[in-house]
Protein backbone atom coordinates (compact mmCIF):
# COMPACT_ATOMS: atom_id res chain seq x y z
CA UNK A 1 -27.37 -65.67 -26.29
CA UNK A 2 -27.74 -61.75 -27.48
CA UNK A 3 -23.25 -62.21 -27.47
CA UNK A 4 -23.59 -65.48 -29.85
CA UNK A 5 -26.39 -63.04 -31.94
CA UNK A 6 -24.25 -60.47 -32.60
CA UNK A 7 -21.06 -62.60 -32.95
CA UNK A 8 -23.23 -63.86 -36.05
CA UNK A 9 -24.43 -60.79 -36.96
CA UNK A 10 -21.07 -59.40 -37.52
CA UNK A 11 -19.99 -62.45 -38.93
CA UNK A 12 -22.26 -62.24 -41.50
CA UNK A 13 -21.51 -58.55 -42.22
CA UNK A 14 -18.21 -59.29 -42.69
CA UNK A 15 -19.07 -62.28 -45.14
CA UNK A 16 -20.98 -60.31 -47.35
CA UNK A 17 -18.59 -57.13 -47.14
CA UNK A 18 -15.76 -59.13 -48.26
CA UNK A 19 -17.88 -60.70 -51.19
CA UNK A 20 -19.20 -57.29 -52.43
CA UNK A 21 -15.12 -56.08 -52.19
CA UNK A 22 -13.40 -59.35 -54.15
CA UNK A 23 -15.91 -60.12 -56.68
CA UNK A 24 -16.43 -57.81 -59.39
CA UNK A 25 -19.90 -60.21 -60.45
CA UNK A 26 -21.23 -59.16 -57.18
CA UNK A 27 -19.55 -55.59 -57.19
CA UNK A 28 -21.48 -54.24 -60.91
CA UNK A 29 -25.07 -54.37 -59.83
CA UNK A 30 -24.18 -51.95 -56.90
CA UNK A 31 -22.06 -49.77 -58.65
CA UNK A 32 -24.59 -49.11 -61.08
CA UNK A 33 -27.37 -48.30 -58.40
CA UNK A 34 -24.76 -46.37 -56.74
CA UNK A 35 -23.92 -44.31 -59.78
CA UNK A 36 -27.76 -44.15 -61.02
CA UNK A 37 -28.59 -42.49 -57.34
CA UNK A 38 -25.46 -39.96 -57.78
CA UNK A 39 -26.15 -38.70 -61.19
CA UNK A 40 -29.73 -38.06 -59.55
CA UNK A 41 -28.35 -36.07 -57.02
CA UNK A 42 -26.05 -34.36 -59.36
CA UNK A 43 -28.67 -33.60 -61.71
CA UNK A 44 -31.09 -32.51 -59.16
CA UNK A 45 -28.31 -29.98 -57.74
CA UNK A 46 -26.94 -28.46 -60.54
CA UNK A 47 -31.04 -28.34 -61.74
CA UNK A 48 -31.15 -26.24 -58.36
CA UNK A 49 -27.47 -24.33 -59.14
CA UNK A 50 -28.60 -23.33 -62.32
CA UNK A 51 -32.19 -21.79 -60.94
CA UNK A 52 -30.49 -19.85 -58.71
CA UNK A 53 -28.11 -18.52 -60.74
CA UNK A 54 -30.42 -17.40 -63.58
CA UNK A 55 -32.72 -15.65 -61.06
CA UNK A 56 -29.96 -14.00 -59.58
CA UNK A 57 -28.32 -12.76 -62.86
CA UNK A 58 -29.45 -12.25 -66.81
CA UNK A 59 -30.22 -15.73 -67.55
CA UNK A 60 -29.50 -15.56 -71.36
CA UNK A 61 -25.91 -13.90 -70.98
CA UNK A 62 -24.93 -17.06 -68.73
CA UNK A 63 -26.67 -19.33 -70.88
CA UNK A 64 -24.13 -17.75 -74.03
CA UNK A 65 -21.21 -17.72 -71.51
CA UNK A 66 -21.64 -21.39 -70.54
CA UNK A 67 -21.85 -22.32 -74.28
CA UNK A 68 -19.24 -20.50 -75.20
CA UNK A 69 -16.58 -21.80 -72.63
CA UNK A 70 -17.37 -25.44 -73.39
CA UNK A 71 -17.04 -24.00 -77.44
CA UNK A 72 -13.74 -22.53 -77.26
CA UNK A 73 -12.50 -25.53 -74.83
CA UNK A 74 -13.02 -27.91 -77.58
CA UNK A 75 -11.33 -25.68 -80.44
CA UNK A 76 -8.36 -25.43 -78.74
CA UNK A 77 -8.18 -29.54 -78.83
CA UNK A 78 -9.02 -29.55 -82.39
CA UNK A 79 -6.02 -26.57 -83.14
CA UNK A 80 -3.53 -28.57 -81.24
CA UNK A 81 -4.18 -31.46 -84.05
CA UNK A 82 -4.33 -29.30 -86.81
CA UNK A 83 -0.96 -27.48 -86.09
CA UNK A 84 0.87 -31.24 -84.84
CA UNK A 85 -0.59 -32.26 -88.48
CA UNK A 86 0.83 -28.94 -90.19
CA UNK A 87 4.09 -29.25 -88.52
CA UNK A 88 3.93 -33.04 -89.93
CA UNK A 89 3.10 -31.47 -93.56
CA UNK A 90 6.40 -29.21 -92.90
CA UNK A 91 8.42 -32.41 -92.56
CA UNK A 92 7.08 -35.11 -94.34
CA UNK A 93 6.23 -32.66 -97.52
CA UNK A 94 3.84 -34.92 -98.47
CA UNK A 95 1.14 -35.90 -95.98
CA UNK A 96 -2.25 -34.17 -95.64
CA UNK A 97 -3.97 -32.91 -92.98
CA UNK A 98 -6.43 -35.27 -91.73
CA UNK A 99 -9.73 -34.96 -89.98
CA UNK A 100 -10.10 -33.58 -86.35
CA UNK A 101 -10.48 -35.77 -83.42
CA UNK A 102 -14.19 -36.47 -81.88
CA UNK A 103 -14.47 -34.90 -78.14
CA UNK A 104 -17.17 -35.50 -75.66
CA UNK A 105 -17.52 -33.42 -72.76
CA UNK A 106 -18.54 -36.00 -69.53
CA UNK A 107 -19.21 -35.06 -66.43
CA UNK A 108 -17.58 -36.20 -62.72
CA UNK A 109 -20.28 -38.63 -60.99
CA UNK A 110 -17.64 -39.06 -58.10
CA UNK A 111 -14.13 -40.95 -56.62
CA UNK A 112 -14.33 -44.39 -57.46
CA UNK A 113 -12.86 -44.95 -53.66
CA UNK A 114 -12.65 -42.69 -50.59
CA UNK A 115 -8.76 -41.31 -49.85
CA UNK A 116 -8.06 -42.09 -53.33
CA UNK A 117 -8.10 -38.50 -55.32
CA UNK A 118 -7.11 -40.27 -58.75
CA UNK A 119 -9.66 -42.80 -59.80
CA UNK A 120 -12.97 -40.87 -60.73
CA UNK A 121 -16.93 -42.19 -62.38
CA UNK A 122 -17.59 -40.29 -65.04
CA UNK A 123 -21.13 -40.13 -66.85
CA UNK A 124 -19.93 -41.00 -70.55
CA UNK A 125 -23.21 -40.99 -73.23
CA UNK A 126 -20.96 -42.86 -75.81
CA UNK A 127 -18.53 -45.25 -73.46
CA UNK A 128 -16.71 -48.73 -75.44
CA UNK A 129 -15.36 -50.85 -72.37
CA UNK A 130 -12.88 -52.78 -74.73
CA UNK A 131 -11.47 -48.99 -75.17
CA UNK A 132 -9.24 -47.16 -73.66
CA UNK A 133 -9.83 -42.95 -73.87
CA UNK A 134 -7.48 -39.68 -73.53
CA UNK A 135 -9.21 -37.18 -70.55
CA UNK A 136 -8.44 -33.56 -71.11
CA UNK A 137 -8.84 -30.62 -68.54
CA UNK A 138 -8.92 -26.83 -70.42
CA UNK A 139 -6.42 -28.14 -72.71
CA UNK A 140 -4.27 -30.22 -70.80
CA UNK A 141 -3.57 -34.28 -70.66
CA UNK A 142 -5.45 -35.09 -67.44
CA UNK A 143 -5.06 -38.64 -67.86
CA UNK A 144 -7.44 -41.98 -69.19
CA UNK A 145 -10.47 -43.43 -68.94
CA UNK A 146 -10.83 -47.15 -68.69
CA UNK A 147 -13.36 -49.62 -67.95
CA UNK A 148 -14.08 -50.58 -64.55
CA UNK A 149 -17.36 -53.09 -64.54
CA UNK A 150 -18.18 -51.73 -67.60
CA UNK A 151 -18.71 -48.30 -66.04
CA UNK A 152 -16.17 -45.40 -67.19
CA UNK A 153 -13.64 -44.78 -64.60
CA UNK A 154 -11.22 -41.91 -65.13
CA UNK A 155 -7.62 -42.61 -64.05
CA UNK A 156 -5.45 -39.38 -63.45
CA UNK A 157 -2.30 -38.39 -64.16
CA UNK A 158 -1.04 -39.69 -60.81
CA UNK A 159 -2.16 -43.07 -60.95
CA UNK A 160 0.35 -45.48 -61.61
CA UNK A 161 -1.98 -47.57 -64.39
CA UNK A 162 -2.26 -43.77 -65.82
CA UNK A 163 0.12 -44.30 -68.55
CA UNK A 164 0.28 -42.92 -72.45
CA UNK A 165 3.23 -42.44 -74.96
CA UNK A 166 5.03 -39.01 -74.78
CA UNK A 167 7.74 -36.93 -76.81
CA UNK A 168 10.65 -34.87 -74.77
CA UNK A 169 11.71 -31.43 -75.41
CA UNK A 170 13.14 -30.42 -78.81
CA UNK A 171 14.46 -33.84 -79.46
CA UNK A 172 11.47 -35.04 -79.28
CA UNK A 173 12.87 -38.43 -77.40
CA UNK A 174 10.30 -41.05 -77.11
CA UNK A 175 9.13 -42.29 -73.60
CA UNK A 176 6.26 -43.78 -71.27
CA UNK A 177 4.23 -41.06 -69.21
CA UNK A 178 2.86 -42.56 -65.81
CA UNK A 179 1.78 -41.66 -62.58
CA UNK A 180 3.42 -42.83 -58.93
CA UNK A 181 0.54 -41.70 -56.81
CA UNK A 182 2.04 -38.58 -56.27
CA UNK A 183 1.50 -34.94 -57.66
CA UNK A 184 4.82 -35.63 -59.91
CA UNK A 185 4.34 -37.85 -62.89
CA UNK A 186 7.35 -40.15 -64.13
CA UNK A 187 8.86 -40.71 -68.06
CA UNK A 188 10.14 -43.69 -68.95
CA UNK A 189 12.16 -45.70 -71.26
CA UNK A 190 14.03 -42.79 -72.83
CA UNK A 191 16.80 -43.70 -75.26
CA UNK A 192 20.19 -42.76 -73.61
CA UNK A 193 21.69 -41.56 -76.70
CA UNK A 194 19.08 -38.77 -77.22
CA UNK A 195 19.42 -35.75 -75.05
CA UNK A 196 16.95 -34.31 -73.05
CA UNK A 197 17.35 -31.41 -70.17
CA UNK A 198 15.82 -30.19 -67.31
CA UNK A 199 12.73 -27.51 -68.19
CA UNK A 200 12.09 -29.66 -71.48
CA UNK A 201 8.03 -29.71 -72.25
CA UNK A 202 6.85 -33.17 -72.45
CA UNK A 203 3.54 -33.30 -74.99
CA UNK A 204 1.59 -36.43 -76.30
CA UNK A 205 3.33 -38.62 -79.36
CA UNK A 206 0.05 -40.06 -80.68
CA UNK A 207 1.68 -42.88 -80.96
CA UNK A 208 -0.85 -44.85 -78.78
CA UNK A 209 -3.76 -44.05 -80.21
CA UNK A 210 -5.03 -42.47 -77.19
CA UNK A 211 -4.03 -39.07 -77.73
CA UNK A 212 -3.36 -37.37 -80.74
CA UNK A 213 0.45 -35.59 -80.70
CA UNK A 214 1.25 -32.01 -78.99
CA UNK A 215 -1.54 -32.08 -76.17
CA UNK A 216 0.79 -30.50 -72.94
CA UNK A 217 1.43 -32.98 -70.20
CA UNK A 218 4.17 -30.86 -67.97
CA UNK A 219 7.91 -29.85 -67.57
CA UNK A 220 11.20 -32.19 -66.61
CA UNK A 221 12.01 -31.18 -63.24
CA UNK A 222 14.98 -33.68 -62.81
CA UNK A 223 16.54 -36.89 -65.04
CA UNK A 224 18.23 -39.91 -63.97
CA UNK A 225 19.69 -42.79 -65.73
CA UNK A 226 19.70 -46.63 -64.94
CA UNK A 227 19.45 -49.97 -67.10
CA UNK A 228 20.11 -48.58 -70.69
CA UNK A 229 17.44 -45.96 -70.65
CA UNK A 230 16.76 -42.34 -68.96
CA UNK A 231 14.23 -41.64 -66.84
CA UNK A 232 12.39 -37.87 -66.15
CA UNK A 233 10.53 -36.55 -62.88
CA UNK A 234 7.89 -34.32 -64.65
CA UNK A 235 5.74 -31.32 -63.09
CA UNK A 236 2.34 -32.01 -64.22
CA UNK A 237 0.55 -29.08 -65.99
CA UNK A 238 -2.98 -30.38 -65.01
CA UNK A 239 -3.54 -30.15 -61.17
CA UNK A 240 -7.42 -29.56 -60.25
CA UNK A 241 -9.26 -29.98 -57.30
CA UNK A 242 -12.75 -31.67 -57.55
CA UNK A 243 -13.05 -30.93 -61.09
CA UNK A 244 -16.69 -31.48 -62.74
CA UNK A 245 -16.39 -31.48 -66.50
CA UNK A 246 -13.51 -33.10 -68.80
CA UNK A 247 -13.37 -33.31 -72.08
CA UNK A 248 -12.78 -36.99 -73.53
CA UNK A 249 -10.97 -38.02 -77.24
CA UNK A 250 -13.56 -40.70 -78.60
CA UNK A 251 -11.95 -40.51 -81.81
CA UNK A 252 -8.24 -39.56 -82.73
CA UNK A 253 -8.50 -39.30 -86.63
């Protein structure tokens, strides 16, 4: 009888389990409790962090600091747009510089899936689920953020939906950033007929709409060519472990 119970029992577990996994109706309510519990715990630790540390040392100097690092992380976004638009203004001759891009810092909440280092929650005030986001990390392409049951979900560089529209080297060859689920990232679709080398910097077209152009995504490490089009193994310049803060592009121009 207790064998048949627990035969049941499990049963049951397993029902429910696989419900909760497969349907994303079933799978929002629980995220958001499970993300509403985290930022809790997140706020309540780094309410405890920063205590500490302004007990321990001059509380208004690290108060200034903090501001200041967050500051200067968002100018440098906003000069990288201003000197791809000036560079555009060389060219063109007759094109103005437009308005700088809209950044949000968000914070980490946590991985969206244990074992899997490239899908984060992030806690985004001012979050569109129809629209897809650039994620910076101290000036660096990082990856996206997308909507995963209507929740922000970053996906990094190495994850192989992470994808975005790049330039190569000085030739500034078009191509298809994405991840592999590996530290390496992969360009694609790179005209034949344009030449590109190994040690080229790859940076952000803009053409997407994601990014604006120039933001640094990494260097050509090796190239390859197969069906019409080249192909480049890239070393990524954004590599962090556990990082808390990112900066996101809500608004390109």
């Amino acid at each position: 009888m207790n064998k048949q119970r627990l035969s049941l029992t499990l049963l049951l577990l397993a029902c429910v389990g696989g419900a909760l996994y497969f349907s994303p109706f079933l799978q929002t309510p629980f995220i958001h409790l499970s993300q509403s519990i985290k930022i809790t715990y997140l706020n309540q630790i780094q309410g405890f962090q920063n205590s500490l540390t302004k007990h321990i040392s001059q509380e208004k100097t690290i108060t200034e600091l903090q501001q200041k690092n967050r500051y200067y992380e968002r100018e440098i976004l906003t000069l990288h747009q201003v000197a791809s638009e000036y560079q555009n203004l060389l060219k063109l001759q007759n094109s103005s510089i437009k308005t700088l891009p809209s950044v949000e810092l968000v914070r980490t909440i946590s991985y969206v899936r244990m074992g899997d280092p490239h899908k984060l929650w992030l806690e985004m005030e001012h979050f569109d689920p129809a629209r897809v986001y650039g994620l910076i990390y101290r000036g660096y392409v990082a990856g996206i953020v997308v909507s995963k049951n209507h929740s922000p979900m970053a996906l990094l560089n190495g994850d192989i939906k992470s994808s975005y529209a790049v330039s190569v080297g000085n030739s500034q060859a078009p191509g298809i950033v994405r991840g592999n689920n590996e530290r390496h990232l992969v360009v694609e679709f790179i005209p034949t007929w344009i030449p590109i080398y190994v040690g080229d910097e790859i940076v952000t077209s803009g053409l997407d709409r994601i990014f604006f152009s120039g933001l640094k995504v990494g260097k050509i490490i090796s190239i390859s060519k197969a069906s019409g089009y080249q192909s480049a193994v890239v070393e990524p310049y954004f590599y962090a472990k556990n990082p808390t803060y990112f900066h996101v592009i809500t608004k390109v121009k």
